[in-house]
Protein backbone atom coordinates (compact mmCIF):
# COMPACT_ATOMS: atom_id res chain seq x y z
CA UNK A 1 71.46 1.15 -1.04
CA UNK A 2 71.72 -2.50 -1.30
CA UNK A 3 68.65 -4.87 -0.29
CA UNK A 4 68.96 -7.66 2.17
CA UNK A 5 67.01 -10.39 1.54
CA UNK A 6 67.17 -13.02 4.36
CA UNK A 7 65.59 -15.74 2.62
CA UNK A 8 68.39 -15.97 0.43
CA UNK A 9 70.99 -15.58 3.09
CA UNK A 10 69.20 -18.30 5.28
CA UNK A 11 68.34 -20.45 2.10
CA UNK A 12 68.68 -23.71 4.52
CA UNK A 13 65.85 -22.69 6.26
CA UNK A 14 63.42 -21.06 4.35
CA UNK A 15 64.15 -22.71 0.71
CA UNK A 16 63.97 -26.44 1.42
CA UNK A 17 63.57 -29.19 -1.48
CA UNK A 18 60.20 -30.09 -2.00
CA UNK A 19 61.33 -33.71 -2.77
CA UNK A 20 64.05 -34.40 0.00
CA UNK A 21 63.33 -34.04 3.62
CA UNK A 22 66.22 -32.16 5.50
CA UNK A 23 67.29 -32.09 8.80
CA UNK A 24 68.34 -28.29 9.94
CA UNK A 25 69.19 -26.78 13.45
CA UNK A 26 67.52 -23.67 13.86
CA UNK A 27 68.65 -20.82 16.00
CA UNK A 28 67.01 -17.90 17.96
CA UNK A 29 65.88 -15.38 15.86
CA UNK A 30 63.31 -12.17 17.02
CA UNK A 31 59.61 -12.60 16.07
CA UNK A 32 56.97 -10.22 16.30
CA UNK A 33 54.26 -12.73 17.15
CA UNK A 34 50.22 -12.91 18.39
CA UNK A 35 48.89 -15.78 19.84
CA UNK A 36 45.05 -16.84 18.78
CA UNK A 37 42.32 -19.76 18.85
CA UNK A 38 39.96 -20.73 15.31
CA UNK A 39 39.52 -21.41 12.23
CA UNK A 40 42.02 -19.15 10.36
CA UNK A 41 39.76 -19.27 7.84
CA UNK A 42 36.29 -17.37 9.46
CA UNK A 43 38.12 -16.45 12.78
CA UNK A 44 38.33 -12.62 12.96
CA UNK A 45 40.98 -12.76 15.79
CA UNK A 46 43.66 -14.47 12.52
CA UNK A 47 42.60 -11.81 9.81
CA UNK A 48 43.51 -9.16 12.40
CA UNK A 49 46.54 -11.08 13.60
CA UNK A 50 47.75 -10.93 10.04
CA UNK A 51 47.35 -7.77 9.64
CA UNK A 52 48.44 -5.95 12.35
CA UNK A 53 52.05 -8.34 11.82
CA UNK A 54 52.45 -7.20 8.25
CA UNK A 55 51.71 -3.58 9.03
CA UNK A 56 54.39 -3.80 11.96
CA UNK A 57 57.01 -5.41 9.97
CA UNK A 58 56.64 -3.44 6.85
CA UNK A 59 56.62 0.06 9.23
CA UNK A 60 60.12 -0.81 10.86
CA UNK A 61 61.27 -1.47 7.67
CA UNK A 62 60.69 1.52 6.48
CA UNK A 63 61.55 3.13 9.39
CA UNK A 64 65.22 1.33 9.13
CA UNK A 65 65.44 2.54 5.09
CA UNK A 66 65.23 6.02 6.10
CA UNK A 67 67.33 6.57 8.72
CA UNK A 68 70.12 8.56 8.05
CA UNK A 69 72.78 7.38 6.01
CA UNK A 70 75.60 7.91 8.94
CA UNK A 71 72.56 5.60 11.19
CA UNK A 72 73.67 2.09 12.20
CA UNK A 73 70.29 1.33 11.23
CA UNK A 74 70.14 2.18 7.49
CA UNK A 75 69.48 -0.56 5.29
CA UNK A 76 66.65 -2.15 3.10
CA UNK A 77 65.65 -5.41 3.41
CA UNK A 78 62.58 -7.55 2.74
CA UNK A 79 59.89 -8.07 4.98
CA UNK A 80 59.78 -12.05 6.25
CA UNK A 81 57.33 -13.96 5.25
CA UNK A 82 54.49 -15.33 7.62
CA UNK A 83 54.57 -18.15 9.72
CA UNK A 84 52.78 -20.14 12.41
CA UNK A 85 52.56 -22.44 15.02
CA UNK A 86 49.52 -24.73 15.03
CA UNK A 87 48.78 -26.81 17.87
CA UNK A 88 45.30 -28.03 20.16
CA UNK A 89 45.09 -29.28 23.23
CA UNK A 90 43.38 -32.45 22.11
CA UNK A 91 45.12 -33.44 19.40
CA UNK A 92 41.96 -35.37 17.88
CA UNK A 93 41.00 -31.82 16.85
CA UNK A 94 43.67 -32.16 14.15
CA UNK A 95 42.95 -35.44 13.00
CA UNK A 96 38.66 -34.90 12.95
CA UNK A 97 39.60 -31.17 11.42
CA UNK A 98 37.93 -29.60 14.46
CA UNK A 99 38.92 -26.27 13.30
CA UNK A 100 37.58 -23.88 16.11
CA UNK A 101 39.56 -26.40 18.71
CA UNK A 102 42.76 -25.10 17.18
CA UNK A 103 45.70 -22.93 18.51
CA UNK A 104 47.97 -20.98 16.61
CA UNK A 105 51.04 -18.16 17.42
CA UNK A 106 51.16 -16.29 14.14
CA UNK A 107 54.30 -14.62 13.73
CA UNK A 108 57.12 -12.55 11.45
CA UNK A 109 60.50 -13.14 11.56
CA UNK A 110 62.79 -9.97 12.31
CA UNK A 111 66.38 -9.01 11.15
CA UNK A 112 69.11 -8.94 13.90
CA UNK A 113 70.07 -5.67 13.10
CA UNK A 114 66.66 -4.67 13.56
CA UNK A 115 66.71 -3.14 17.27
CA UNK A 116 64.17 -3.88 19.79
CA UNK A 117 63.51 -0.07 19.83
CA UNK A 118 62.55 0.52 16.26
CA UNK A 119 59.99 -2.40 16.27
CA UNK A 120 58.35 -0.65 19.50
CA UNK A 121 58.28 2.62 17.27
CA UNK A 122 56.62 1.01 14.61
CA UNK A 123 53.97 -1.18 16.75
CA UNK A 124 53.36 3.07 17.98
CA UNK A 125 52.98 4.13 14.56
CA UNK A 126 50.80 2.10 13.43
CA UNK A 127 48.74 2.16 16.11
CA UNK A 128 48.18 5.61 15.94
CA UNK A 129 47.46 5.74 12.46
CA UNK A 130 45.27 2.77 11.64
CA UNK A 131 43.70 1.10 15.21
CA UNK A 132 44.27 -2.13 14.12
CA UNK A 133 42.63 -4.40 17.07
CA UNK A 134 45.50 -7.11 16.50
CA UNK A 135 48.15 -4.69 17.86
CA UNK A 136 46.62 -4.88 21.57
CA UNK A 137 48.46 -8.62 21.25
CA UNK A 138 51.68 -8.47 19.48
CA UNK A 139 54.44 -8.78 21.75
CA UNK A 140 58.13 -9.21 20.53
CA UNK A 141 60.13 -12.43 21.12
CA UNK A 142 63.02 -14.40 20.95
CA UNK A 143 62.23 -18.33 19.55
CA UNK A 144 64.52 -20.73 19.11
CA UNK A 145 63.25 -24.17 17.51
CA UNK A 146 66.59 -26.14 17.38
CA UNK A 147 66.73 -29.30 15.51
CA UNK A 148 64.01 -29.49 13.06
CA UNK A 149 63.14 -31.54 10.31
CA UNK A 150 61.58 -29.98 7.02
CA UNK A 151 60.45 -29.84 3.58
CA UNK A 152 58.50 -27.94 1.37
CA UNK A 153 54.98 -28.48 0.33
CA UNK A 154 53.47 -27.35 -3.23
CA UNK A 155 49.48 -27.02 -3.37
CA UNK A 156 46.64 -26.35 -1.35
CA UNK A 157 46.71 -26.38 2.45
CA UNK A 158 43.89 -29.62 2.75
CA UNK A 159 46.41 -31.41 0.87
CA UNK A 160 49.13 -31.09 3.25
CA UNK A 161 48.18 -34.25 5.55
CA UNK A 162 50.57 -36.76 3.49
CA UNK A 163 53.44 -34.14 3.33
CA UNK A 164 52.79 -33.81 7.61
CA UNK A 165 53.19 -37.65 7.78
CA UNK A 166 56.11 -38.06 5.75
CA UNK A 167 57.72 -35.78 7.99
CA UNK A 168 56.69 -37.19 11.10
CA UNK A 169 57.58 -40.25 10.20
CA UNK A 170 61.31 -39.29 9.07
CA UNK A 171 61.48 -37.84 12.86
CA UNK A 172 60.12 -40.99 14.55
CA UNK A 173 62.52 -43.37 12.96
CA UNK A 174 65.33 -41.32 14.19
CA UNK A 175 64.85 -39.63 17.52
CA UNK A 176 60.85 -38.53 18.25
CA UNK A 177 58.56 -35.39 18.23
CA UNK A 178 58.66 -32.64 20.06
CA UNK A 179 57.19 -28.82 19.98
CA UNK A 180 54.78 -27.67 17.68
CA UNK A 181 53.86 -27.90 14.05
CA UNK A 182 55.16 -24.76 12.12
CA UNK A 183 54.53 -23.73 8.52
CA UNK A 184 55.79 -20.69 6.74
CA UNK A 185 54.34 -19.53 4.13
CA UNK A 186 56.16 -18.65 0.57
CA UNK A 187 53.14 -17.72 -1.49
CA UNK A 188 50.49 -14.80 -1.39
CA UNK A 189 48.01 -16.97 -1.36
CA UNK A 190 45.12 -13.88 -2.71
CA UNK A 191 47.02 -13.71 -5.51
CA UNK A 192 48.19 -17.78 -6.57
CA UNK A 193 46.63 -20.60 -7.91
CA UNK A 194 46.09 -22.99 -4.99
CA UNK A 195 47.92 -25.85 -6.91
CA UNK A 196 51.01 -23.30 -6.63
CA UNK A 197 50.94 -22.26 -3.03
CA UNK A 198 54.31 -23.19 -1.32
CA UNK A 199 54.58 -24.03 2.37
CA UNK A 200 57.25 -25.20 4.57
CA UNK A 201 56.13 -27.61 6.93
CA UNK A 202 58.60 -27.94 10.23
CA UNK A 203 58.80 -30.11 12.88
CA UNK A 204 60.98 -29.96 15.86
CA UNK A 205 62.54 -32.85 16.68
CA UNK A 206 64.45 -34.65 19.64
């Protein structure tokens, strides 16, 4: 059985330069995605967001491997990596690092060929056999971003601020901002040096 991996296939989106800003159109895709307020690093509603996301994604997929061989379904892939929206309704909580101020939509990207059906299945199975309080808010949903600009970012997540204005400023000489700030993130951070971690930082633009 051969292994999708749709980083590779979508290698615009999700493996950008980290010296070379590029402009990419991005289309709808299906997210599994939870919505939360805090510090993502103390706030108990992100650890559980996390973690009810990965458990989800890495159940369907599963689920889709062993189907039966004659199943529509039957593949293996790899499981997207994490991503979020960041946002705050004053936006001087970004620039004065008022952490607790901030918004974020965590979120997993999800193969097309993934049905609807199966992710519901898993979002039940895991439910039943690990009461993970994130679950109660996942919800499933379709997110298109559209013209973006993007590049990737190599080190910690405090040093991204000059990256973020780079990027902002590639946007505002051309059209203007819109949306929210997304990053995906490449790395496991538990496991990397911090001066390794790779992010993309995205920006939706006009």
């Amino acid at each position: 059985m051969n292994k999708i991996d749709l980083r590779k296939e979508l290698k615009h989106l999700y493996a950008p330069s980290a010296k070379a800003i590029a402009e990419v159109q991005v289309p709808s895709f299906t997210f599994l995605m939870i919505d939360g307020q805090g510090d993502p690093n103390h706030s108990a509603d992100y650890a559980e967001a996390v973690e009810a996301l990965f458990s989800v994604s890495y159940t369907a997929k599963f689920m889709v491997k062993k189907a039966p061989p004659d199943s529509h379904t039957a593949c293996d892939y790899a499981v997207m990596p994490l991503e979020g929206l960041w946002w705050a309704d004053d936006l001087n909580a970004f620039r004065e690092g008022d952490r607790m101020s901030w918004r974020w939509t965590m979120m997993i990207m999800q193969p097309a060929f993934v049905p609807d059906s199966v992710l519901r299945a898993a979002m039940a199975e895991v439910g039943a056999k690990k009461k993970l309080p994130g679950l109660a808010r996942l919800r499933i949903e379709k997110f298109e971003e559209g013209a973006c600009a993007q590049i990737l970012h190599i080190g910690p997540f405090t040093e991204e601020g000059p990256t973020i204005e780079r990027v902002h400023a590639h946007i505002e000489a051309r059209s203007g901002l819109r949306g929210r700030h997304h990053e995906i993130y490449l790395t496991d951070i538990r496991r990397a040096d911090p001066a390794r971690w790779k992010t993309i930082i995205r920006q939706p633009m006009k």
